[in-house]
Protein backbone atom coordinates (compact mmCIF):
# COMPACT_ATOMS: atom_id res chain seq x y z
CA UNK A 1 0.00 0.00 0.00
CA UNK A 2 1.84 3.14 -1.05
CA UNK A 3 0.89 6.37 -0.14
CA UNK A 4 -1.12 9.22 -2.17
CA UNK A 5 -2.10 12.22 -0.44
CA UNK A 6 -4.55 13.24 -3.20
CA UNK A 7 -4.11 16.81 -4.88
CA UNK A 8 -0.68 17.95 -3.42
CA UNK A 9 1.60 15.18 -2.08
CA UNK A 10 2.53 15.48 0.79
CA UNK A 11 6.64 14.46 1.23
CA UNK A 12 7.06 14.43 4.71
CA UNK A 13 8.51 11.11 6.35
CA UNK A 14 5.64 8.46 6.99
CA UNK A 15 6.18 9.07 10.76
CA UNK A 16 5.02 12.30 11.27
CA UNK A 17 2.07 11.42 8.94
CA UNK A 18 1.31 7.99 10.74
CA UNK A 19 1.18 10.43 14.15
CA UNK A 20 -1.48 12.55 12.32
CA UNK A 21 -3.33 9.29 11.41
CA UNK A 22 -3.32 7.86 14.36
CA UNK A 23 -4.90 11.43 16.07
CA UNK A 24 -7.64 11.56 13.51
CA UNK A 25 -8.58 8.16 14.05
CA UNK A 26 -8.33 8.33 17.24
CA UNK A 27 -10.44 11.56 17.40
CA UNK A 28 -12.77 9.31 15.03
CA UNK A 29 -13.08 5.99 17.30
CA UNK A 30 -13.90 8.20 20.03
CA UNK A 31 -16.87 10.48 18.19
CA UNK A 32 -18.08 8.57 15.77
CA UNK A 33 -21.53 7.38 16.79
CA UNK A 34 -24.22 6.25 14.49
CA UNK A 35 -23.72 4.02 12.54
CA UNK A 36 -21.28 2.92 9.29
CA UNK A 37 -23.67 5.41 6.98
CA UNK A 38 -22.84 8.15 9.39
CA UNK A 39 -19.06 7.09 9.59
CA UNK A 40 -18.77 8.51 5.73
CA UNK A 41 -19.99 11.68 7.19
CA UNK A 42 -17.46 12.05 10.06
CA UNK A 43 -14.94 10.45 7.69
CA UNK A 44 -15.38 12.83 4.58
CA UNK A 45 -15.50 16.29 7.92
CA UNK A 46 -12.23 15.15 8.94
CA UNK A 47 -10.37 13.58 5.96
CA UNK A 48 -11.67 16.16 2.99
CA UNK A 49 -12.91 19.28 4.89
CA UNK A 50 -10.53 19.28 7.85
CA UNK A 51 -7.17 17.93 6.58
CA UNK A 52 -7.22 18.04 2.90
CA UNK A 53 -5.75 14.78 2.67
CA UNK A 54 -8.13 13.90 -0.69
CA UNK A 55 -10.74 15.69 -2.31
CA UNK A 56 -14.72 14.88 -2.66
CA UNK A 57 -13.87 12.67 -6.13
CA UNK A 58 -11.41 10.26 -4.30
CA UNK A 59 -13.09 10.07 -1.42
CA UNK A 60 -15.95 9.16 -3.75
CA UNK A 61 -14.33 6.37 -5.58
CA UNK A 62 -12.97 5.08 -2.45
CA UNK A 63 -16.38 4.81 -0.39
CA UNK A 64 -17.58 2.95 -3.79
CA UNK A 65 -14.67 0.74 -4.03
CA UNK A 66 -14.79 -0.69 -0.15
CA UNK A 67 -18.55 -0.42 -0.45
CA UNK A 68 -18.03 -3.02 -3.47
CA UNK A 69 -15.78 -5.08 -1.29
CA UNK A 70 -16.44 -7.57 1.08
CA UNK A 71 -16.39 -6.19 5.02
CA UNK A 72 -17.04 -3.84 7.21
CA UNK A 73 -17.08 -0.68 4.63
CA UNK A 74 -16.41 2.24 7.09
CA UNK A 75 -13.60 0.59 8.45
CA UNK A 76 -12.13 -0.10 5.46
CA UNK A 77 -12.53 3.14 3.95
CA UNK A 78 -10.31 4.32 7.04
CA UNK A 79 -7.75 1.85 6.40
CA UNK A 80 -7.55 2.99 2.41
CA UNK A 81 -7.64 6.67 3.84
CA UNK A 82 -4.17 5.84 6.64
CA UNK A 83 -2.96 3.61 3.93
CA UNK A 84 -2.83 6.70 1.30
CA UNK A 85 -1.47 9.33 3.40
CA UNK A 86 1.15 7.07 5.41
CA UNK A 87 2.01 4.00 3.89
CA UNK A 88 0.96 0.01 5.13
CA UNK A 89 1.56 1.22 8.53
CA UNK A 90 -0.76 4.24 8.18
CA UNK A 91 -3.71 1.83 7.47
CA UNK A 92 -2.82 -0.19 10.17
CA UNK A 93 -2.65 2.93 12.96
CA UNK A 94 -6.21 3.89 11.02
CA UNK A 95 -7.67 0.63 11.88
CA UNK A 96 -6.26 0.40 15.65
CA UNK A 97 -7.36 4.28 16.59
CA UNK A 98 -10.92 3.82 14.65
CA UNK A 99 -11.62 0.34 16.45
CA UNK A 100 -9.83 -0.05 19.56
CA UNK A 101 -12.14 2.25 22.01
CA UNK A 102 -15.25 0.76 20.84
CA UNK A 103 -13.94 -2.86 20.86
CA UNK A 104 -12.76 -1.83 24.69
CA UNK A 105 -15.96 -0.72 25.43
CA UNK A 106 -17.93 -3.95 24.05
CA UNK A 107 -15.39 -5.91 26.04
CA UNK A 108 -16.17 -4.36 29.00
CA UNK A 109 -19.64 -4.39 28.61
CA UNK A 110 -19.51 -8.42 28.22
CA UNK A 111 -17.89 -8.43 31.35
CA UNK A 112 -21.46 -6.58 32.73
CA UNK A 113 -24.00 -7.98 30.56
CA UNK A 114 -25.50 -10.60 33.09
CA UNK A 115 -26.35 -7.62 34.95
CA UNK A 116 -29.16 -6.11 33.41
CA UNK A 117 -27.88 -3.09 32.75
CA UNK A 118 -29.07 -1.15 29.45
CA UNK A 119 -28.11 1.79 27.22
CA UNK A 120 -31.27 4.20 28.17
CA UNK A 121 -33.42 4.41 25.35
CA UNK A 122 -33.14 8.50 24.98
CA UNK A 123 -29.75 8.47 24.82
CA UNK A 124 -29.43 6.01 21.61
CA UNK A 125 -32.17 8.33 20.11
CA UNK A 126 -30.46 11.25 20.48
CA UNK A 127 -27.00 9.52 19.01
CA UNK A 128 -29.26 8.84 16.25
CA UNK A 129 -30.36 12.27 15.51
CA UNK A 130 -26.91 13.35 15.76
CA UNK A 131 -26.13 11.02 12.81
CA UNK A 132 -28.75 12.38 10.39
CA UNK A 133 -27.65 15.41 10.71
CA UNK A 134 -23.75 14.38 10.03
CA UNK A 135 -24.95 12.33 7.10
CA UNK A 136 -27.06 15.29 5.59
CA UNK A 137 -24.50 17.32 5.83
CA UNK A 138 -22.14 15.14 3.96
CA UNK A 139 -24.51 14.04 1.50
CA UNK A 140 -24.95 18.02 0.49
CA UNK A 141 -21.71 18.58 0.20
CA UNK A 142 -20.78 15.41 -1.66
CA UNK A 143 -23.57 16.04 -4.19
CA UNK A 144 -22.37 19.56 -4.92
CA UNK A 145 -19.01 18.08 -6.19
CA UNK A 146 -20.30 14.35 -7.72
CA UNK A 147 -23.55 15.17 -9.06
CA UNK A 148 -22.80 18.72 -10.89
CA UNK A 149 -25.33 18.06 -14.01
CA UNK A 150 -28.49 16.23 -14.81
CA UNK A 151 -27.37 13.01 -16.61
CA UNK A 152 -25.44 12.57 -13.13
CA UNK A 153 -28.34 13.85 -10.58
CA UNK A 154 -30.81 11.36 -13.10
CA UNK A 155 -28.13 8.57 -12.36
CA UNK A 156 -27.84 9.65 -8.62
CA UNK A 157 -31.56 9.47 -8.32
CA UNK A 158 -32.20 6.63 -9.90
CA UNK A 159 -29.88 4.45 -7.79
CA UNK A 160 -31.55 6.14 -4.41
CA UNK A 161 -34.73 4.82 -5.36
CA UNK A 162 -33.24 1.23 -6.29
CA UNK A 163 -31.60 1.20 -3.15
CA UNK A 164 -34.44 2.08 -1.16
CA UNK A 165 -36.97 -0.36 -3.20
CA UNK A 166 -34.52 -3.15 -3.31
CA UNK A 167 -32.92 -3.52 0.20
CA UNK A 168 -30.64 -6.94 0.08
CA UNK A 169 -26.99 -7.37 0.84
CA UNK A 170 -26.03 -7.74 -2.57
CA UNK A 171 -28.21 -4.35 -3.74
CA UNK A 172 -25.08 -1.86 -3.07
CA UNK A 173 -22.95 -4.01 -5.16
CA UNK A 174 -25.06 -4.31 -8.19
CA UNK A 175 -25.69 -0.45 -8.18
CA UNK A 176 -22.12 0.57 -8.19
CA UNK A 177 -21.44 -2.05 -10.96
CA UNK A 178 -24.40 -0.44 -12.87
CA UNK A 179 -23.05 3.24 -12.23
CA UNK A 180 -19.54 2.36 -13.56
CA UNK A 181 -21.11 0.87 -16.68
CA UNK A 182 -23.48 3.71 -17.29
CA UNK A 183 -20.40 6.33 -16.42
CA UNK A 184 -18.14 4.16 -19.04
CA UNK A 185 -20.93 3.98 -22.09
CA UNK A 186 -23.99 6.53 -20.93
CA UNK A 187 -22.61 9.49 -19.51
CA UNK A 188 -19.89 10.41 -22.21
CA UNK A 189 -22.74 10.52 -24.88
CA UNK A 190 -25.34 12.31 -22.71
CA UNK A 191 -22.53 15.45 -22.29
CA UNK A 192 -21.41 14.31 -26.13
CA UNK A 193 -17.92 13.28 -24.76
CA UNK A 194 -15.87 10.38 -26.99
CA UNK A 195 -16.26 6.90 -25.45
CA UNK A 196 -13.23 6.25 -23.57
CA UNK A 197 -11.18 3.77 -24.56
CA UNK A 198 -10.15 0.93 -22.72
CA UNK A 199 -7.78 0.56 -20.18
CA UNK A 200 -4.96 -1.27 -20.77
CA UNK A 201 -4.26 -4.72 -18.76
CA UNK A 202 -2.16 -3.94 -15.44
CA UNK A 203 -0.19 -6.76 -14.46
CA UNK A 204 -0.89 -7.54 -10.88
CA UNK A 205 2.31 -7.09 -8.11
CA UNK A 206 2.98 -9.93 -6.04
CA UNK A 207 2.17 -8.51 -2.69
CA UNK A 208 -1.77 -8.74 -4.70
CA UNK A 209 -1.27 -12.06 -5.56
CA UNK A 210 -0.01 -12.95 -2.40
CA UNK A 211 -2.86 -11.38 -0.43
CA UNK A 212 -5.11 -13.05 -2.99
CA UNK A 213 -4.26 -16.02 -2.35
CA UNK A 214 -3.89 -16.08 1.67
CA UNK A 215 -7.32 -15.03 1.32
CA UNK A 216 -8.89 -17.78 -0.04
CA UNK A 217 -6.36 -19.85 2.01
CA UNK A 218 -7.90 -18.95 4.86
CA UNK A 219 -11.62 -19.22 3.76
CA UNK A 220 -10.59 -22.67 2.44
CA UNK A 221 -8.55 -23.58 5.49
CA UNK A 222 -9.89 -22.49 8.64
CA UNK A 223 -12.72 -24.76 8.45
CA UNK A 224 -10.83 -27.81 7.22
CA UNK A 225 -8.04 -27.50 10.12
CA UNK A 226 -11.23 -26.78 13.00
CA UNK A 227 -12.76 -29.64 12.12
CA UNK A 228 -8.82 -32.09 11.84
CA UNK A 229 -7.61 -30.00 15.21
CA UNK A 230 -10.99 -30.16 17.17
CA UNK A 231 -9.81 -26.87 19.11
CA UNK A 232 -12.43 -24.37 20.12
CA UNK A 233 -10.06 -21.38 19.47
CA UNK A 234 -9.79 -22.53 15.75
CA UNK A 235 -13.60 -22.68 15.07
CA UNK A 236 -14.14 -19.55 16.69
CA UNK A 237 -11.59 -17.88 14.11
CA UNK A 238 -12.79 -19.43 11.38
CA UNK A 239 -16.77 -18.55 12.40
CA UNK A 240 -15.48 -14.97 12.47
CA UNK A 241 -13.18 -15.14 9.15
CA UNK A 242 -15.73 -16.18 7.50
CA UNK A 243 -18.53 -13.47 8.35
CA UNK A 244 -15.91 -10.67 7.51
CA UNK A 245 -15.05 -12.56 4.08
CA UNK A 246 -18.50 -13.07 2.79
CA UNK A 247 -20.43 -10.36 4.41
CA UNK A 248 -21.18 -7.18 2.04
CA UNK A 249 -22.63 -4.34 2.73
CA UNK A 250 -21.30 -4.62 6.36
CA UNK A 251 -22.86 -2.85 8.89
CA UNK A 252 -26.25 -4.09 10.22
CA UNK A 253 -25.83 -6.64 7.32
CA UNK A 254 -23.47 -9.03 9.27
CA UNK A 255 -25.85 -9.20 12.09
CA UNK A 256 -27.60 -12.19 10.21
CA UNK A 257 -24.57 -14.13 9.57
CA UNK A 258 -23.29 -13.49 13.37
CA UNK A 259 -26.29 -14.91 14.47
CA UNK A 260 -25.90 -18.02 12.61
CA UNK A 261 -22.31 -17.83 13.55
CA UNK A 262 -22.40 -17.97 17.28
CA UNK A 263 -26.29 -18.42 18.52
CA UNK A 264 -27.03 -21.12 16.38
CA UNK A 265 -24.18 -23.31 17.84
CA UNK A 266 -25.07 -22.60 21.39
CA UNK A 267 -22.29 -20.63 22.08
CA UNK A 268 -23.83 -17.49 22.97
CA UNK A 269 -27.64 -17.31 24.17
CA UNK A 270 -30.12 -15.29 22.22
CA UNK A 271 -30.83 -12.62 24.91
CA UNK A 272 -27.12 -11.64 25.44
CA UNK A 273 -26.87 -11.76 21.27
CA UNK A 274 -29.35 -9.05 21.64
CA UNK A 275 -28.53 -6.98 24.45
CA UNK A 276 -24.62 -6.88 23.23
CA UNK A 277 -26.34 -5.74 19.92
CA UNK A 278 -28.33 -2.75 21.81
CA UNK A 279 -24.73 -2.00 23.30
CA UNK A 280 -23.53 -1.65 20.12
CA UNK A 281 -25.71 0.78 18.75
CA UNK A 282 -24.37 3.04 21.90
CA UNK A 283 -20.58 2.92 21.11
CA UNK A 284 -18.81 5.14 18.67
CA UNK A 285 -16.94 3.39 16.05
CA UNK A 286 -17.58 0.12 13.92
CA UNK A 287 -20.34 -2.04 14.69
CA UNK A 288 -18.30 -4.71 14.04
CA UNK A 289 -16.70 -4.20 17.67
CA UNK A 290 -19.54 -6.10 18.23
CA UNK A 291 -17.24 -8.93 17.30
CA UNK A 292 -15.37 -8.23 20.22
CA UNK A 293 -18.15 -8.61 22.33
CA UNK A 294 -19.39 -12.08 21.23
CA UNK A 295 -15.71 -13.67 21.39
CA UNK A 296 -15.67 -11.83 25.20
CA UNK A 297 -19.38 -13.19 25.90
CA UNK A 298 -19.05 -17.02 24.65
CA UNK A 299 -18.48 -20.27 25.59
CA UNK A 300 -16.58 -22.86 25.75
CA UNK A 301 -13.16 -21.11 26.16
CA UNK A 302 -11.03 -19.22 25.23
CA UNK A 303 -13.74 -16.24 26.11
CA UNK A 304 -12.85 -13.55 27.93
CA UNK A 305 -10.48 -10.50 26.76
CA UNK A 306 -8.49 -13.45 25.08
CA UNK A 307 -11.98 -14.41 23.05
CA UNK A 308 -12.94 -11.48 22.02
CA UNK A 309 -9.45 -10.37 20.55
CA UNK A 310 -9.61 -13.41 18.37
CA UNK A 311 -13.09 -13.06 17.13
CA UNK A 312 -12.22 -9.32 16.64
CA UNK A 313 -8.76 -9.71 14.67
CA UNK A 314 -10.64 -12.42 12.68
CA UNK A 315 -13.49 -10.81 11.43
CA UNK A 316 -11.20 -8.01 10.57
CA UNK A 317 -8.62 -10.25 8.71
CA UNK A 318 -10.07 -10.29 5.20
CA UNK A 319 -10.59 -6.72 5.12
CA UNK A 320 -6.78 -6.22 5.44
CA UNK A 321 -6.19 -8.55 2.65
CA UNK A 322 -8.12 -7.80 0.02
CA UNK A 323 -7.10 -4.14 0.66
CA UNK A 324 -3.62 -4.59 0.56
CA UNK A 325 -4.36 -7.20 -2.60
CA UNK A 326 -6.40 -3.67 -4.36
CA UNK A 327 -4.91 -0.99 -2.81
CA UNK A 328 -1.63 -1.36 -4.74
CA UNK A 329 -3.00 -1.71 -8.05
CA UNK A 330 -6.13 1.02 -7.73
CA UNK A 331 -4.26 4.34 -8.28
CA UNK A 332 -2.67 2.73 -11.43
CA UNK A 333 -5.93 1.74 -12.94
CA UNK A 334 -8.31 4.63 -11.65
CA UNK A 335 -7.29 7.25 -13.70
CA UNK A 336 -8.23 4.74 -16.87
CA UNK A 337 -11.25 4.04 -15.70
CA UNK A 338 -12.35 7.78 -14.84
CA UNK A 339 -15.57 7.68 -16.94
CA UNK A 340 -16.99 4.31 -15.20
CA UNK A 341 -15.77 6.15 -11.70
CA UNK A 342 -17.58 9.17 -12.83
CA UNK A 343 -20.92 7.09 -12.90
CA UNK A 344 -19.81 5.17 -9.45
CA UNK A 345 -19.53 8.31 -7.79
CA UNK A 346 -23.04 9.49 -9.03
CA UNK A 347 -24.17 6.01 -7.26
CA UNK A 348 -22.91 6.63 -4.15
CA UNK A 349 -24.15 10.11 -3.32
CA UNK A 350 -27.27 8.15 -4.84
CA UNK A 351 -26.94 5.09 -2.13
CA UNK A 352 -26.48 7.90 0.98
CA UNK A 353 -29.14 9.71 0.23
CA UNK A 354 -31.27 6.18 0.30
CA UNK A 355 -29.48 5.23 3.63
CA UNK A 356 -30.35 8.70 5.03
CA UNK A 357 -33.64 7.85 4.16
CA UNK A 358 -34.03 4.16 5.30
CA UNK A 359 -32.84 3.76 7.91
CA UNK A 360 -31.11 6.87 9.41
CA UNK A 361 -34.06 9.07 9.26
CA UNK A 362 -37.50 6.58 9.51
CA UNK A 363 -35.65 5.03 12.49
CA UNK A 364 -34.56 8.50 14.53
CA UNK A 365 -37.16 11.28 12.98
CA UNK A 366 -40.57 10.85 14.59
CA UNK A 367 -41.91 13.94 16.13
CA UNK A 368 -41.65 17.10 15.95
CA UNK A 369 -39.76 17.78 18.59
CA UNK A 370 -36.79 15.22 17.04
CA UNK A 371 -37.43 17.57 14.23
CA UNK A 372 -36.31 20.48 16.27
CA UNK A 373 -33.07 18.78 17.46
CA UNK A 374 -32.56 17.25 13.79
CA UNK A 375 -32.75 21.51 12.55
CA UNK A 376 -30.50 22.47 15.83
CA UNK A 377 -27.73 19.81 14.78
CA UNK A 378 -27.80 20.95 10.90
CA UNK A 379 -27.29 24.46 11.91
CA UNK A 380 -24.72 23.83 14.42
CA UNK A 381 -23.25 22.06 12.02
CA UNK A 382 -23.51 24.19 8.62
CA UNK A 383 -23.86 27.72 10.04
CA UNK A 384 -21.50 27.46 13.29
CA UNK A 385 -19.47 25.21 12.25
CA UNK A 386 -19.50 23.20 15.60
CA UNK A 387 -17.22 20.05 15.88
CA UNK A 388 -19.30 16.68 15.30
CA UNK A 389 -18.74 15.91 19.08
CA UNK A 390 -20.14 19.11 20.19
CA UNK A 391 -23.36 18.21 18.06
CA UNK A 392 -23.17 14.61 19.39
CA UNK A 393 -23.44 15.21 22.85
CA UNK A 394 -25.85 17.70 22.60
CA UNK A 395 -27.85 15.80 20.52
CA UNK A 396 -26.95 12.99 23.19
CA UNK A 397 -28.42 15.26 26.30
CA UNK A 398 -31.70 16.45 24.04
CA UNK A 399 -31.93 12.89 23.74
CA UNK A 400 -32.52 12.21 27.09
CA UNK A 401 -34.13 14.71 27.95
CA UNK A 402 -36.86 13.73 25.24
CA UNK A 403 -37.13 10.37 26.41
CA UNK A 404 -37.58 11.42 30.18
């Protein structure tokens, strides 16, 4: 994974700029509530609008290329992000300052879950407002610079009300393979542009082949040495490998396939499945800290801290190498394929305004009075310019006060 700092490179040693990504994450892991649709807004605030580290049409293509991977999306659209700006080790430090709190938190909250303690109800809510209003703001802004005409506000549109009509895990993936198609032959003839031609074959490095190929190693593998060793510790790797390889869309997606990962077996009971999923919903960061939490919660051993570092690094896994399989050969072929990612990015302002429809919105905007907080957040947000954890934790404390 070599770096690219977008517009202007920056050529100061990867150090310095693994410090600064390490800080943003960080500042990231600890703020971001709401959800992996309202990660792209806190992602695009800090990474575009605050450091200038890429502009709104890389950002773009990047959101659509881990969107059309396998994985948790958000987090790997923070590992592309530290991988650009400060090398293999930059996407690492991403990954560690974006997940660690949250996974800390879901591990300590397995440690309390036969408790009864919940997350109160008016706090999640107002998280959730919080989050439309992050997303809204990023979907404006986004728009602006992706959608400029009508062919690509038509396309834009059109994929929206796809995604909203069509809701499976596989939905995402067909849209942004429609969008690049309809960029590559549609577009250039709607704003009477030549057809592109095509891009040349790029002859894949090693370090992609090699990634390639431990992934489907491990897929292959995992299973086939659980079921020769008999060990516990092996099936609950492979349980988890296997939900981050085959899971897209990630998100609230992977809750299915977590389900039939670790309830169905018996080794974690329906009710704490559930209540370690409310938890969830509370933390900043990935959801799929929730991974963390299961390994933490189940049984037999190894459980504990020692559990739920296994499940988490596991889940995690094939998102690392499929990125560092793509990541090397992407800034070599995107520039080829600028018409199809011309179309893609259409598609994806397209797909957040859908998700800030369904379910952002129709799960957090009921009343009028969440309509109220909803308008306080957006102008905090546009017209003071208020950091996103300012507008969280007021959001957080209207929240409760709402639900009291």
């Amino acid at each position: 994974m070599q770096p690219d700092d977008g517009p202007e490179r920056d050529r100061r040693p990867l150090r310095a700029r693994g410090v600064e990504v390490g800080v943003s994450a960080l500042r990231l892991g600890l703020t971001s509530f709401g959800g992996p649709v309202a990660h792209i807004g806190y992602f695009r605030r800090e990474y575009v609008a605050r450091r200038g580290w890429l502009d709104d049409a890389a950002f773009g293509e990047l959101v659509a290329l881990c969107q059309a991977l396998p994985g948790p999306a958000s987090s790997q659209l923070g590992i592309a992000i530290g991988a650009r700006h400060a090398g293999a080790l930059g996407g690492l430090i991403a990954w560690l300052g974006f997940t660690v709190p949250s996974a800390l938190l879901m591990l300590g909250f397995a440690q309390v879950a036969g408790s009864g303690t919940g997350i109160p109800a008016g706090l999640a809510h107002g998280l959730g407002l919080a989050a439309v209003a992050i997303v809204a703001q990023a979907l404006w802004l986004m728009a602006r610079r992706l959608t400029p005409d009508r062919p690509r506000v038509a396309l834009a549109a059109a994929a929206a009300a796809v995604a909203l009509l069509v809701a499976t895990p596989y939905s995402q993936l067909a849209l942004i393979v429609a969008g690049g198609l309809a960029g590559w032959f549609l577009l250039p003839r709607l704003e009477r542009r030549p057809l592109a031609r095509p891009a040349a074959a790029v002859r894949p490095p090693r370090r992609t082949v090699a990634a390639l190929a431990g992934f489907v190693a491990l897929l292959i593998g995992l299973p086939l040495a659980a079921q020769a060793s008999g060990w516990h510790v092996v099936e609950l790797a492979d349980a988890f490998y296997r939900t981050g390889a085959l899971v897209f869309g990630g998100g609230h997606v992977v809750l299915p396939l977590l389900q039939t990962a670790v309830v169905h077996p018996g080794w974690v009971g329906q009710a704490q499945f559930l209540a370690g999923y409310g938890a969830a919903q509370a933390v900043p960061g990935p959801l799929f800290s929730f991974a963390a939490y299961l390994g933490a919660i189940e049984t037999p051993g190894p459980n504990g801290p020692v559990g739920g570092i296994v499940a988490l690094l596991a889940i995690y896994l094939p998102s690392f190498l499929l990125l560092a399989a793509v990541l090397p050969v992407w800034d070599g072929v995107r520039g080829r394929l600028a018409p199809a990612l011309t179309g893609i990015g259409a598609v994806v302002v397209g797909l957040l305004a859908a998700a800030l429809v369904d379910p952002l919105w129709t799960s957090s905007v009921h009343t009028a009075a969440d309509l109220a907080v909803l308008a306080g957040a957006l102008v905090l947000l546009v017209a003071v310019r208020a950091p996103p954890i300012v507008v969280v934790g007021l959001a957080a404390a209207a929240g409760l006060v709402l639900g009291a």
